[in-house]
C-alpha atoms as a PDB file:
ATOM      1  CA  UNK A   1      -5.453  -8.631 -55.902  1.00  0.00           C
ATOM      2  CA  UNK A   2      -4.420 -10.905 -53.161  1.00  0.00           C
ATOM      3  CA  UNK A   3      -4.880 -10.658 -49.756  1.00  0.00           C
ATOM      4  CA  UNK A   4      -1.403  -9.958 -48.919  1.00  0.00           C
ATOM      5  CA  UNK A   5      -1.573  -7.227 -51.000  1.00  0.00           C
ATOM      6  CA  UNK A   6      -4.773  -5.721 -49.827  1.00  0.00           C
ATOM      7  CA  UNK A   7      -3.168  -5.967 -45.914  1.00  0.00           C
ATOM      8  CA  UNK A   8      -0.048  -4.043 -47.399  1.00  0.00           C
ATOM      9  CA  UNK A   9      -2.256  -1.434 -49.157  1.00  0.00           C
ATOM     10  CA  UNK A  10      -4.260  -1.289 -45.745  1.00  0.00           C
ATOM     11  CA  UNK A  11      -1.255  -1.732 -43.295  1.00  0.00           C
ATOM     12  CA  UNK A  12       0.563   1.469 -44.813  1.00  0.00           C
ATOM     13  CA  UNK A  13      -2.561   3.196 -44.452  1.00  0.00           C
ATOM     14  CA  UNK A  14      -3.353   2.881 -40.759  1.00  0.00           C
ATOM     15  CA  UNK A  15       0.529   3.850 -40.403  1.00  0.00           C
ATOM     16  CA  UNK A  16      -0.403   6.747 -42.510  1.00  0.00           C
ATOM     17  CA  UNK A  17      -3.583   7.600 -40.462  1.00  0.00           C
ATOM     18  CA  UNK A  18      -1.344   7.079 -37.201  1.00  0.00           C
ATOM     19  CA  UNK A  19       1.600   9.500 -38.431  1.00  0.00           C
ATOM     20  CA  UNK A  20      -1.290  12.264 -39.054  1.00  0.00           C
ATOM     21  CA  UNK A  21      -2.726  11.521 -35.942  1.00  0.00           C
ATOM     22  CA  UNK A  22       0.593  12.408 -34.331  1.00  0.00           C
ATOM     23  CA  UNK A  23       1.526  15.300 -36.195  1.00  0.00           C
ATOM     24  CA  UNK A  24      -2.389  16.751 -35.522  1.00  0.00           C
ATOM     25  CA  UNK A  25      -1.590  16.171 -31.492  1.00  0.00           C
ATOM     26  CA  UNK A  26       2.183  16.906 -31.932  1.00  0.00           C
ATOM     27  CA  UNK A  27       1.762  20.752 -33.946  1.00  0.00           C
ATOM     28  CA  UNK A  28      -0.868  22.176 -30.986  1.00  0.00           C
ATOM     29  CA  UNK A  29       0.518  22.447 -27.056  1.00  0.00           C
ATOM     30  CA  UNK A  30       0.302  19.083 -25.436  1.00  0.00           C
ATOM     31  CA  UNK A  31      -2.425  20.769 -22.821  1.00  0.00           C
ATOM     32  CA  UNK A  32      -5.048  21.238 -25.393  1.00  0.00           C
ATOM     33  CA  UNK A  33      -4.987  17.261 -25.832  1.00  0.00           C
ATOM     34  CA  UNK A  34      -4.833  16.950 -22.353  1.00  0.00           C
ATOM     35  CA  UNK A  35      -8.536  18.617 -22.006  1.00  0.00           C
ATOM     36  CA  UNK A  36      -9.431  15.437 -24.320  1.00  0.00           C
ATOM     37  CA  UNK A  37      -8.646  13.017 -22.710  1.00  0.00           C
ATOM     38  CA  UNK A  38      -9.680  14.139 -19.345  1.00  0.00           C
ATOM     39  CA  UNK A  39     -13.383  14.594 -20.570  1.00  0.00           C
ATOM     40  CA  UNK A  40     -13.261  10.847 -21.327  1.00  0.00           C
ATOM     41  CA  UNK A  41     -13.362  10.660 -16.977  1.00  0.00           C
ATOM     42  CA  UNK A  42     -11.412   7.382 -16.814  1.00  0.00           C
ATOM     43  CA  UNK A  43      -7.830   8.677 -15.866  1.00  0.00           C
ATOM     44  CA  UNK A  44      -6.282  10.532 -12.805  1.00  0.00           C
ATOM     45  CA  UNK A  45      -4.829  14.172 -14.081  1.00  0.00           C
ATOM     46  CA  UNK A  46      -1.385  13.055 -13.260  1.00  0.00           C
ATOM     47  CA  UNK A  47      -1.961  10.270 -15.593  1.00  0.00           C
ATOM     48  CA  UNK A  48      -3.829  12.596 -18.342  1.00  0.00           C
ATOM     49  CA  UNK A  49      -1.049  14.532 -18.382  1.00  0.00           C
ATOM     50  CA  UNK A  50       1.839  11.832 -18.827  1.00  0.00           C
ATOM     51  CA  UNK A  51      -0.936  10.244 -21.926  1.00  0.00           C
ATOM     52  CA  UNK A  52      -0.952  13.610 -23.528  1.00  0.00           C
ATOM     53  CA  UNK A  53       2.603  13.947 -23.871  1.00  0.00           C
ATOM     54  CA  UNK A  54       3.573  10.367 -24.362  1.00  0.00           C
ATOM     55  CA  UNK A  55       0.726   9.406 -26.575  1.00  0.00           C
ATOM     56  CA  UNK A  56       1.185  11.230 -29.807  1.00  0.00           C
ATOM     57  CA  UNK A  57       5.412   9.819 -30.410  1.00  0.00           C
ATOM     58  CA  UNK A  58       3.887   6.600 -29.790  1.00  0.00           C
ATOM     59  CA  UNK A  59       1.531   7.095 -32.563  1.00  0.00           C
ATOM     60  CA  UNK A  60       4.196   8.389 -34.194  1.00  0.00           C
ATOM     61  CA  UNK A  61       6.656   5.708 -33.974  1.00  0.00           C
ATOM     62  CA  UNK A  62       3.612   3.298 -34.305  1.00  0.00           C
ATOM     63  CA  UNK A  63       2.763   4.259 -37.309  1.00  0.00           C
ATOM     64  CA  UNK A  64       6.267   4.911 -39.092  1.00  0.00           C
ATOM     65  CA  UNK A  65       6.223   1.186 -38.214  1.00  0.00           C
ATOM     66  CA  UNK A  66       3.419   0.021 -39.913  1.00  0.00           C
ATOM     67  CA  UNK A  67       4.444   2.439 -43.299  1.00  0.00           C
ATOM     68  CA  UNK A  68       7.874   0.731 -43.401  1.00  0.00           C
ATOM     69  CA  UNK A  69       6.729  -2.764 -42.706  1.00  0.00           C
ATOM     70  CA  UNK A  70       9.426  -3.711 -39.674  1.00  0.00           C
ATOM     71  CA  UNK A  71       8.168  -5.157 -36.448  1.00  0.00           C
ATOM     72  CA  UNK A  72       4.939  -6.197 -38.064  1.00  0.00           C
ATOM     73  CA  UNK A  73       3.874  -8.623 -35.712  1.00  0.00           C
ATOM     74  CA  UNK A  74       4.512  -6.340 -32.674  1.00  0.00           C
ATOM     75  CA  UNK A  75       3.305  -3.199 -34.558  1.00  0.00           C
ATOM     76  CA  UNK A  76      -0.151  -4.452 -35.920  1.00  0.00           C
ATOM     77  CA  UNK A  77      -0.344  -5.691 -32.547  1.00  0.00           C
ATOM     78  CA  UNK A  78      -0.268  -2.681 -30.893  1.00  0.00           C
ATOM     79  CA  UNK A  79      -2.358  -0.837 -33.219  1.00  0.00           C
ATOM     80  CA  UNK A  80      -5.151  -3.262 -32.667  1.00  0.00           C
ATOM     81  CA  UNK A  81      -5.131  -2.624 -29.594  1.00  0.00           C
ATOM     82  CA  UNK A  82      -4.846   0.919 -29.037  1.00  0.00           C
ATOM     83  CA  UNK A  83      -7.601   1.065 -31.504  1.00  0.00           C
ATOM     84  CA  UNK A  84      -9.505  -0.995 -29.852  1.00  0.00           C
ATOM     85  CA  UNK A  85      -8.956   1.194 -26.197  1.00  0.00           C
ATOM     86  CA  UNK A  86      -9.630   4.216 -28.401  1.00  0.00           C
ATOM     87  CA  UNK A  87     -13.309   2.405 -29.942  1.00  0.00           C
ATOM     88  CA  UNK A  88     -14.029   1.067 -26.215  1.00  0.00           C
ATOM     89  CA  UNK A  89     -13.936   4.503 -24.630  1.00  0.00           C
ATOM     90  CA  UNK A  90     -15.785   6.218 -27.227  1.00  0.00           C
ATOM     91  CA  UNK A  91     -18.471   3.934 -27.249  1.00  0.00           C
ATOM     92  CA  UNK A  92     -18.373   4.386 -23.576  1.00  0.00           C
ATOM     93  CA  UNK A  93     -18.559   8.043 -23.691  1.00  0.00           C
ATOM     94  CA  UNK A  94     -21.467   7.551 -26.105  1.00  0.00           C
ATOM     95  CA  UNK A  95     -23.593   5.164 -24.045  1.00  0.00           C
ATOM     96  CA  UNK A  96     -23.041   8.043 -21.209  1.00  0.00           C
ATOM     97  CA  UNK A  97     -24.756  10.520 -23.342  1.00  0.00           C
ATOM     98  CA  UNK A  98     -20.798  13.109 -22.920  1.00  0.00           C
ATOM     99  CA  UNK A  99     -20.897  15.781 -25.578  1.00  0.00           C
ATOM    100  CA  UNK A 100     -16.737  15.824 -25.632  1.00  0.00           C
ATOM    101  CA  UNK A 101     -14.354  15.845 -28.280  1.00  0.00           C
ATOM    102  CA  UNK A 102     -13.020  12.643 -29.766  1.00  0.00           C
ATOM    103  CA  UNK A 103      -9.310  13.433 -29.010  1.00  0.00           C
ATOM    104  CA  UNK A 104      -9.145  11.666 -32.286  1.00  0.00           C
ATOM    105  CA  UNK A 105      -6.976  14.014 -34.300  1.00  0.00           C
ATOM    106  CA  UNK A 106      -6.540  16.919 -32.123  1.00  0.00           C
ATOM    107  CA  UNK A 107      -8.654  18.712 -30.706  1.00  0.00           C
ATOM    108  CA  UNK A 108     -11.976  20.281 -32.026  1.00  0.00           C
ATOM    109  CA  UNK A 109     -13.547  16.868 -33.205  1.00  0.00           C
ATOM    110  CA  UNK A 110     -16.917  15.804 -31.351  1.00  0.00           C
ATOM    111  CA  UNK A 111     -17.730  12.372 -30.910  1.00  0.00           C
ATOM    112  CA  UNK A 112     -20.798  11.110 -32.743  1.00  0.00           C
ATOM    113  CA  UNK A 113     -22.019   8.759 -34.615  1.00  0.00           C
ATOM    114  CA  UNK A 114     -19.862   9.040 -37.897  1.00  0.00           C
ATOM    115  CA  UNK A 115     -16.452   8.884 -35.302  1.00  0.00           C
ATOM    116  CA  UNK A 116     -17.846   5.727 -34.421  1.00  0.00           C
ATOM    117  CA  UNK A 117     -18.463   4.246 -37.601  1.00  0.00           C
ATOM    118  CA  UNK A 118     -14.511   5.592 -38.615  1.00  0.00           C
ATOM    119  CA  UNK A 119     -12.953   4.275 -35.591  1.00  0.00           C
ATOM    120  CA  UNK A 120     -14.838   0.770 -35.974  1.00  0.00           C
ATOM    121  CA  UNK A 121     -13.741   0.463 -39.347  1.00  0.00           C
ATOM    122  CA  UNK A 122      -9.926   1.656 -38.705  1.00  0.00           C
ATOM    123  CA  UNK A 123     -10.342  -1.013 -35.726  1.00  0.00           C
ATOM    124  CA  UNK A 124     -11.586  -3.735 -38.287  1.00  0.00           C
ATOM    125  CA  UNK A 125      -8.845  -2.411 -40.842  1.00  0.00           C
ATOM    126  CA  UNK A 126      -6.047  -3.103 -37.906  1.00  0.00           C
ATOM    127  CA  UNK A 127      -7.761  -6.869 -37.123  1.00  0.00           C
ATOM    128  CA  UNK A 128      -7.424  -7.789 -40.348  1.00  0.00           C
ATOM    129  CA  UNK A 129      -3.507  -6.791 -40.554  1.00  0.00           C
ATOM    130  CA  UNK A 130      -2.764  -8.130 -37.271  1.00  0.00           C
ATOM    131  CA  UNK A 131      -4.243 -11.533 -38.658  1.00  0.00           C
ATOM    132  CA  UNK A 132      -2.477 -11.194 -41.830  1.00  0.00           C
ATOM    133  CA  UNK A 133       0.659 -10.592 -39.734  1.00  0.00           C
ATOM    134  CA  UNK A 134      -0.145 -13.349 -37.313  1.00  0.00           C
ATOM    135  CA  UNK A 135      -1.204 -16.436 -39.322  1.00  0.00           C
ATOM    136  CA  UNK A 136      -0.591 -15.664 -43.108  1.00  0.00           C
ATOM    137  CA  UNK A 137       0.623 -18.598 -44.541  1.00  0.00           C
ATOM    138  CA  UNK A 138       3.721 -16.964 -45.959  1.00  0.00           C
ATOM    139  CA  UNK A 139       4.953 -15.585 -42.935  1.00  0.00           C
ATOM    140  CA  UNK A 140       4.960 -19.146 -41.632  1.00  0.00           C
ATOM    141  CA  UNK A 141       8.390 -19.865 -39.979  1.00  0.00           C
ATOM    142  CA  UNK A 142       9.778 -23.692 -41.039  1.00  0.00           C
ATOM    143  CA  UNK A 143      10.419 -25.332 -37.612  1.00  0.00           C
ATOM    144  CA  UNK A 144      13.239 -26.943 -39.050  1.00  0.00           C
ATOM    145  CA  UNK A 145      16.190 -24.335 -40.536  1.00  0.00           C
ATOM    146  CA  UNK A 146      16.715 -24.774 -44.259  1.00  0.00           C
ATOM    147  CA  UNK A 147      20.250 -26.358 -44.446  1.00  0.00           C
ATOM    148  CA  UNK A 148      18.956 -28.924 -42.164  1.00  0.00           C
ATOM    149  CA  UNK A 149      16.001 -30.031 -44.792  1.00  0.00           C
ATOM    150  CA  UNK A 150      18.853 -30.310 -47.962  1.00  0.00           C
ATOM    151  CA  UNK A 151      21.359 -31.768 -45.551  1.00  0.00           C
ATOM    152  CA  UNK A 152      18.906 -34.371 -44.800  1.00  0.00           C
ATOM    153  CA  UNK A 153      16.413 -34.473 -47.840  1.00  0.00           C
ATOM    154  CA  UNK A 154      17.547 -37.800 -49.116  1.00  0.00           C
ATOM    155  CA  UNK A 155      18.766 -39.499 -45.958  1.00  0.00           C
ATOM    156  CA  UNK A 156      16.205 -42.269 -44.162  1.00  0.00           C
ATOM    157  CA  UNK A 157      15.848 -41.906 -40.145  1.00  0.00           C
ATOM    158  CA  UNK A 158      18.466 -44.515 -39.162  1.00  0.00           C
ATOM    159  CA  UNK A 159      21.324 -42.612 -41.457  1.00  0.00           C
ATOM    160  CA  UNK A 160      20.531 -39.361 -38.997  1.00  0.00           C
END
């Protein structure tokens, strides 16, 4: 298997893990996520508030994105670094010694060590799709447009 594949195989997943994210938030009332993300202690309540309803439809869209492949670029971007906001403040939260919930998938989840470890590696996952979707060599765009390279295939630099 090629490494293209294995970044499609891994690209649809983390849009997989981002729709059930969303739909874990999305199915319970937006206040229950709100508690979350306040524990974290980095945001101002009218700002937890406008997270906790915003947050989940961008997961949502995020990661319809990444299952369907358009706006790869832009999308693995993103998820990179969301993911890597989302492994930040845990590890924060961690270092701090807070017994909270993760905020991961709705609410209910503590943060320990094995949320860590699965965030880290969905973080790494999401690095390794943005740089597939960065530099891959087949997703290089030809700085000069096609018809011009047959148009001019044959011709020397004083016939142009």
């Amino acid at each position: 298997m090629n490494l293209s594949r294995i970044a499609w195989v891994v690209r649809v997943a983390l849009g997989a893990m981002f729709v059930y994210a969303a739909w874990m938030k999305l199915r319970e009332p937006w206040a229950l996520f709100a508690i979350s993300i306040d524990s974290y202690q980095v945001l101002p309540i009218w700002a937890v508030e406008m997270v906790a309803r915003g947050l989940p439809w961008f997961e949502l869209l995020l990661g319809v994105w990444l299952v369907a492949g358009v706006y790869r670029r832009i999308s693995s971007v993103a998820a990179s670094l969301l993911l890597a906001l989302f492994f930040s403040l845990m590890v924060r939260a961690m270092a701090k010694g807070m017994q909270i919930d993760c905020g991961c998938f709705g609410p209910g989840e503590r943060l320990s060590g094995a949320t860590l470890l699965r965030d880290g590696a969905l973080l790494a996952s999401s690095l390794f799709v943005t740089f597939m979707a960065l530099w891959s060599p087949r997703r290089a765009v030809p700085l000069v447009p096609a018809e011009s390279r047959v148009r001019y295939a044959g011709s020397s630099d004083t016939e142009r």
